[in-house]
N, C-alpha and C. Protein backbone atom coordinates (compact mmCIF):
# COMPACT_ATOMS: atom_id res chain seq x y z
N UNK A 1 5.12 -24.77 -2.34
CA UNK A 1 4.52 -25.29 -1.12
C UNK A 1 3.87 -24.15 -0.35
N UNK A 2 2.56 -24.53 0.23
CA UNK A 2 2.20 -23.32 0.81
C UNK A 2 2.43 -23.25 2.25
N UNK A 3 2.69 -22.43 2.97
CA UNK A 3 2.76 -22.62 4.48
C UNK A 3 1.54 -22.87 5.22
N UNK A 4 0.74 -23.48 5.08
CA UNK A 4 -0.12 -23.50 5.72
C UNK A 4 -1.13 -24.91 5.43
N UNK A 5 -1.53 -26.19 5.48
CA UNK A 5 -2.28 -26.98 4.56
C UNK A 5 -3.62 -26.64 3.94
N UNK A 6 -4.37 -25.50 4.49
CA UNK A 6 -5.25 -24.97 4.32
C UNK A 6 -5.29 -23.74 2.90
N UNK A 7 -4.37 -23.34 2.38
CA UNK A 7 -3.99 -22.65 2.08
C UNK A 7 -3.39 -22.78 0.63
N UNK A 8 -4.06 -21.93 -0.48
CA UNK A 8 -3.59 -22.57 -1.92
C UNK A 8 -1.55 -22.55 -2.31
N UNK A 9 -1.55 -23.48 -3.00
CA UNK A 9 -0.54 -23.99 -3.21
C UNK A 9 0.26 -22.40 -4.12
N UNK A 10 1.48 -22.25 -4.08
CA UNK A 10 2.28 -21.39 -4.70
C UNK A 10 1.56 -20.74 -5.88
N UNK A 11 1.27 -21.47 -6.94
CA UNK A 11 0.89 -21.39 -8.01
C UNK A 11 -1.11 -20.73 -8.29
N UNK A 12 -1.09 -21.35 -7.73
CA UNK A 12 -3.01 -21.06 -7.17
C UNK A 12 -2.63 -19.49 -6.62
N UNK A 13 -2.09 -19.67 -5.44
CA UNK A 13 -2.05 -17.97 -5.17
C UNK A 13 -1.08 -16.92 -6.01
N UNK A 14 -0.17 -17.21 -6.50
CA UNK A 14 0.28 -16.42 -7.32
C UNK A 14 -0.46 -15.87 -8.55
N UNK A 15 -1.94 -16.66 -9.11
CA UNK A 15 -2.92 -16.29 -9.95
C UNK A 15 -3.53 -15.80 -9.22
N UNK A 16 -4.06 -15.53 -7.86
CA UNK A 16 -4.95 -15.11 -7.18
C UNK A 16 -4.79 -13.66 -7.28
N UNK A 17 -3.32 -13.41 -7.01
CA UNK A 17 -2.94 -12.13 -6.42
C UNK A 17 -2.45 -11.20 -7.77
N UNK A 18 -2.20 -12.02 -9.15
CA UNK A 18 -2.22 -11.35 -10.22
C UNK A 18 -3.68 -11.00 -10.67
N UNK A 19 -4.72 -11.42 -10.09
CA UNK A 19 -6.21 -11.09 -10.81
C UNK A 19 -6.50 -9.94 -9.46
N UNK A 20 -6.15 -9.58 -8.35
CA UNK A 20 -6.41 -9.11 -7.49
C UNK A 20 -6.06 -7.46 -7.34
N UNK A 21 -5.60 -7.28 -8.43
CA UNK A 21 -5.48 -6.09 -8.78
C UNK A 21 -4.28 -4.74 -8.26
N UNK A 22 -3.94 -5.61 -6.99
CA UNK A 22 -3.15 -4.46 -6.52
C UNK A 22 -1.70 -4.90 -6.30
N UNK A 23 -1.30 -5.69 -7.21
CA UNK A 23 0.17 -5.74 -7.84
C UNK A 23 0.37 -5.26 -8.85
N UNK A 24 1.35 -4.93 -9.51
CA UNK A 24 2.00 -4.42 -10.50
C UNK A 24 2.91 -5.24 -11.21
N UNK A 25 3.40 -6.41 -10.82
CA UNK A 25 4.06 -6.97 -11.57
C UNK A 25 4.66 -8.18 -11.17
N UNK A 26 4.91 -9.52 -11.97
CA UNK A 26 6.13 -10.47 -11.38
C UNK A 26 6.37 -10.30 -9.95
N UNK A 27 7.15 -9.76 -10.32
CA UNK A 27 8.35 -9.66 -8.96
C UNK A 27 7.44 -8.98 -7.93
N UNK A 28 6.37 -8.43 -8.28
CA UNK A 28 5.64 -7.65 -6.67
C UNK A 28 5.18 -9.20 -6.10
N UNK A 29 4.36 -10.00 -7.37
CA UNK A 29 3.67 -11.30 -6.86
C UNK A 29 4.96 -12.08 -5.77
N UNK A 30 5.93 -12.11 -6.56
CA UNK A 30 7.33 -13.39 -5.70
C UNK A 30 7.31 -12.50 -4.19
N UNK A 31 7.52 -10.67 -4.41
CA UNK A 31 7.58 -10.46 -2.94
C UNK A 31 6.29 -10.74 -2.05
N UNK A 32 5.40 -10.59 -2.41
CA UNK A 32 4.07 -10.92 -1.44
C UNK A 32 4.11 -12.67 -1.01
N UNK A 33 4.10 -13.17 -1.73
CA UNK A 33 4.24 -14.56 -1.76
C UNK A 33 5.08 -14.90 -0.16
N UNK A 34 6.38 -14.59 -0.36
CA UNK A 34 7.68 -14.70 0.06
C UNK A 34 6.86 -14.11 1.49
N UNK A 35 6.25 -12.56 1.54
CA UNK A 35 6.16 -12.31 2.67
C UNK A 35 4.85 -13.41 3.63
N UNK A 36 4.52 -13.95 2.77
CA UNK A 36 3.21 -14.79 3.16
C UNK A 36 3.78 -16.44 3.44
N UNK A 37 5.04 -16.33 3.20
CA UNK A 37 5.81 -17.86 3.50
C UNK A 37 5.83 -18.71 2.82
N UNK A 38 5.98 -18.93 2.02
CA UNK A 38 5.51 -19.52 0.49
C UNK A 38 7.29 -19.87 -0.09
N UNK A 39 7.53 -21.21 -0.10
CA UNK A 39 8.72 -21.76 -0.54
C UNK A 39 8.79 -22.22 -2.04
N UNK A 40 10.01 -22.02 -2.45
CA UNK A 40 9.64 -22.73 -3.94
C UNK A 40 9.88 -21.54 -4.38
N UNK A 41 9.39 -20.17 -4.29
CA UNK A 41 8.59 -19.32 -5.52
C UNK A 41 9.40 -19.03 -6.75
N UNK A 42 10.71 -19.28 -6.66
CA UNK A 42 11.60 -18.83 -7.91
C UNK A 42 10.97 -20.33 -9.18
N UNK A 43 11.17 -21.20 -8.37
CA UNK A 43 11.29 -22.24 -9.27
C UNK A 43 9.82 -22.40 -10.20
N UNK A 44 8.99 -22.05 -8.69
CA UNK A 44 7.45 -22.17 -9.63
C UNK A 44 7.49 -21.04 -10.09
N UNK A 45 7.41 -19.52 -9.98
CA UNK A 45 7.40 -18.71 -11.24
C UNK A 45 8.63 -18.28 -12.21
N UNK A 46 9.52 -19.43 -12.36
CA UNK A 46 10.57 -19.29 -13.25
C UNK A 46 10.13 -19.18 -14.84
N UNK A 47 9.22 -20.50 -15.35
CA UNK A 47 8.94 -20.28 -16.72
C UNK A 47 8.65 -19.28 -17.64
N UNK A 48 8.47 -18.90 -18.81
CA UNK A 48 8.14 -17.90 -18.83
C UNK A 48 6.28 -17.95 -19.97
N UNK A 49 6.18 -19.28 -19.73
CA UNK A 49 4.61 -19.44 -19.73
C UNK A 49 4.06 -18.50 -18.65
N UNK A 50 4.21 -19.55 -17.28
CA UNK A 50 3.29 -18.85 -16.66
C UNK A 50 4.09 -17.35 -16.02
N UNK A 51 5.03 -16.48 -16.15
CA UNK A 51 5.19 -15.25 -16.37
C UNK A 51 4.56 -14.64 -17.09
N UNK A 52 4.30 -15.22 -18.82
CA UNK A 52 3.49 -13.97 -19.13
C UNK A 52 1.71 -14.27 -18.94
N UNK A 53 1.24 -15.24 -18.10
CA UNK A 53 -0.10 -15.46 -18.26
C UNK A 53 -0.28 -14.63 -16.58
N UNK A 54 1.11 -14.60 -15.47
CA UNK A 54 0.63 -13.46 -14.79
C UNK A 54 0.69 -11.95 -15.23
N UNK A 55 1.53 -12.02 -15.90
CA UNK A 55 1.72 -10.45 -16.61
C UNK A 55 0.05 -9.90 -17.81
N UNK A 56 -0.25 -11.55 -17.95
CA UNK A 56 -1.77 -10.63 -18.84
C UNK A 56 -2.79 -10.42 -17.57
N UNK A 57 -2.42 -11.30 -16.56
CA UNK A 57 -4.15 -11.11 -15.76
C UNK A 57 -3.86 -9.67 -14.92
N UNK A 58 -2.39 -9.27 -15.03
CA UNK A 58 -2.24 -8.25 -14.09
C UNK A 58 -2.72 -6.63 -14.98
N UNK A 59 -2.19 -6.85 -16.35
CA UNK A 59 -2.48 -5.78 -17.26
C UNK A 59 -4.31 -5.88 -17.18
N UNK A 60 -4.71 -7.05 -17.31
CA UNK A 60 -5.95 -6.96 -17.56
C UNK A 60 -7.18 -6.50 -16.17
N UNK A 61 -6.35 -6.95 -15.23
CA UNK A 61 -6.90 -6.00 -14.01
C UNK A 61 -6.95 -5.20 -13.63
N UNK A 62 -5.26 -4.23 -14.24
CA UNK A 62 -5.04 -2.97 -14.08
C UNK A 62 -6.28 -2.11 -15.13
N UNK A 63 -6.55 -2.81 -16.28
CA UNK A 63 -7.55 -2.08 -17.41
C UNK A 63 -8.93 -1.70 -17.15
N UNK A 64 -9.08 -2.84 -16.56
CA UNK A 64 -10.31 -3.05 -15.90
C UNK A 64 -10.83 -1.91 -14.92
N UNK A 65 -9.55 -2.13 -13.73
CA UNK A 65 -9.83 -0.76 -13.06
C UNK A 65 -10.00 0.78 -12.93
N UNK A 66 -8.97 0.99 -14.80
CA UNK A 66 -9.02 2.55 -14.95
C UNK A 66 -9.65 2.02 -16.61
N UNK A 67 -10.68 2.17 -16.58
CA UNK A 67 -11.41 2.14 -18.08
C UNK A 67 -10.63 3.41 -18.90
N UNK A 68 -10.67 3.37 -19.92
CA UNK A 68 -10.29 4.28 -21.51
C UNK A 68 -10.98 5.62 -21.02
N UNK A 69 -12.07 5.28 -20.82
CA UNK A 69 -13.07 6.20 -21.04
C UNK A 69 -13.91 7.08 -19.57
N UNK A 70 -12.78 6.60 -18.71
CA UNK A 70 -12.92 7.45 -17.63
C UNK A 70 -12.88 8.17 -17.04
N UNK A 71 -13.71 9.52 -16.50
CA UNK A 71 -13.22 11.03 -16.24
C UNK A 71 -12.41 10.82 -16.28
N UNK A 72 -11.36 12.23 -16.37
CA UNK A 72 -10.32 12.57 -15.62
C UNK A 72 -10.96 13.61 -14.52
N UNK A 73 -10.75 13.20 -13.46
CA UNK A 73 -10.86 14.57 -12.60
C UNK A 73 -10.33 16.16 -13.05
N UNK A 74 -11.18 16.99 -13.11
CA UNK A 74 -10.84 18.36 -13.10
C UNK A 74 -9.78 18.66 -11.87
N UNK A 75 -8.76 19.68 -12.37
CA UNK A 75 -7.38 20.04 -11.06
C UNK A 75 -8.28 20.80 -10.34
N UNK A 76 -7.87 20.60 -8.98
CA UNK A 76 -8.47 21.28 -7.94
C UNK A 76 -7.29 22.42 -7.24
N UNK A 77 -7.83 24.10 -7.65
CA UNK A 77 -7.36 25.31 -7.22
C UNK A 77 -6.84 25.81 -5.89
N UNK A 78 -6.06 25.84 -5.67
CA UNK A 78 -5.95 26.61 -4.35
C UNK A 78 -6.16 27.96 -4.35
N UNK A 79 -7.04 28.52 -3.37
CA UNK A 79 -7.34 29.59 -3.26
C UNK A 79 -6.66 30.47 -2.21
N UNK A 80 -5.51 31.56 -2.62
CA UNK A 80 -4.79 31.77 -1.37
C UNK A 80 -5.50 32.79 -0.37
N UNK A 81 -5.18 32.48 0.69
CA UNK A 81 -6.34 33.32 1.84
C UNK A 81 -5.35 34.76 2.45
N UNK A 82 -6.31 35.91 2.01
CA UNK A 82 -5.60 37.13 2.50
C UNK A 82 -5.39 37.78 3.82
């Protein structure tokens, strides 16, 4: 149930916030949720269908954001001052 009528249902936002890139996992989604008022959330992300279809959109957002093939930044020196 979402707190709000305006406002996507448990399940709707729990895909939202796994494609959204800045969770890390399950359980980050149930705490955001939870902090956003959102009842239910054990029961709706209990299965473990839709566990691992948030666990691919989250890997696949995390991939997305740091490509294979992306600099690494060069370490930056400290130069000590005499």
């Amino acid at each position: 149930m979402s707190p709000h009528p305006d406002q996507p249902d448990v399940i709707a936002r729990a895909y939202q916030l796994a494609r959204s890139g800045s969770l890390q996992s399950v359980e980050d989604i149930r705490r955001k949720l939870r902090s956003e008022g959102y009842d239910g959330i054990n029961a709706h992300l209990a299965g473990r269908l839709i566990q691992r279809q948030l666990r691919a959109l989250i890997a696949e957002t995390s991939q997305a954001a740091t490509p294979d093939d992306a600099p690494i930044p060069a370490p930056v020196m400290k130069l000590e001052q005499s």
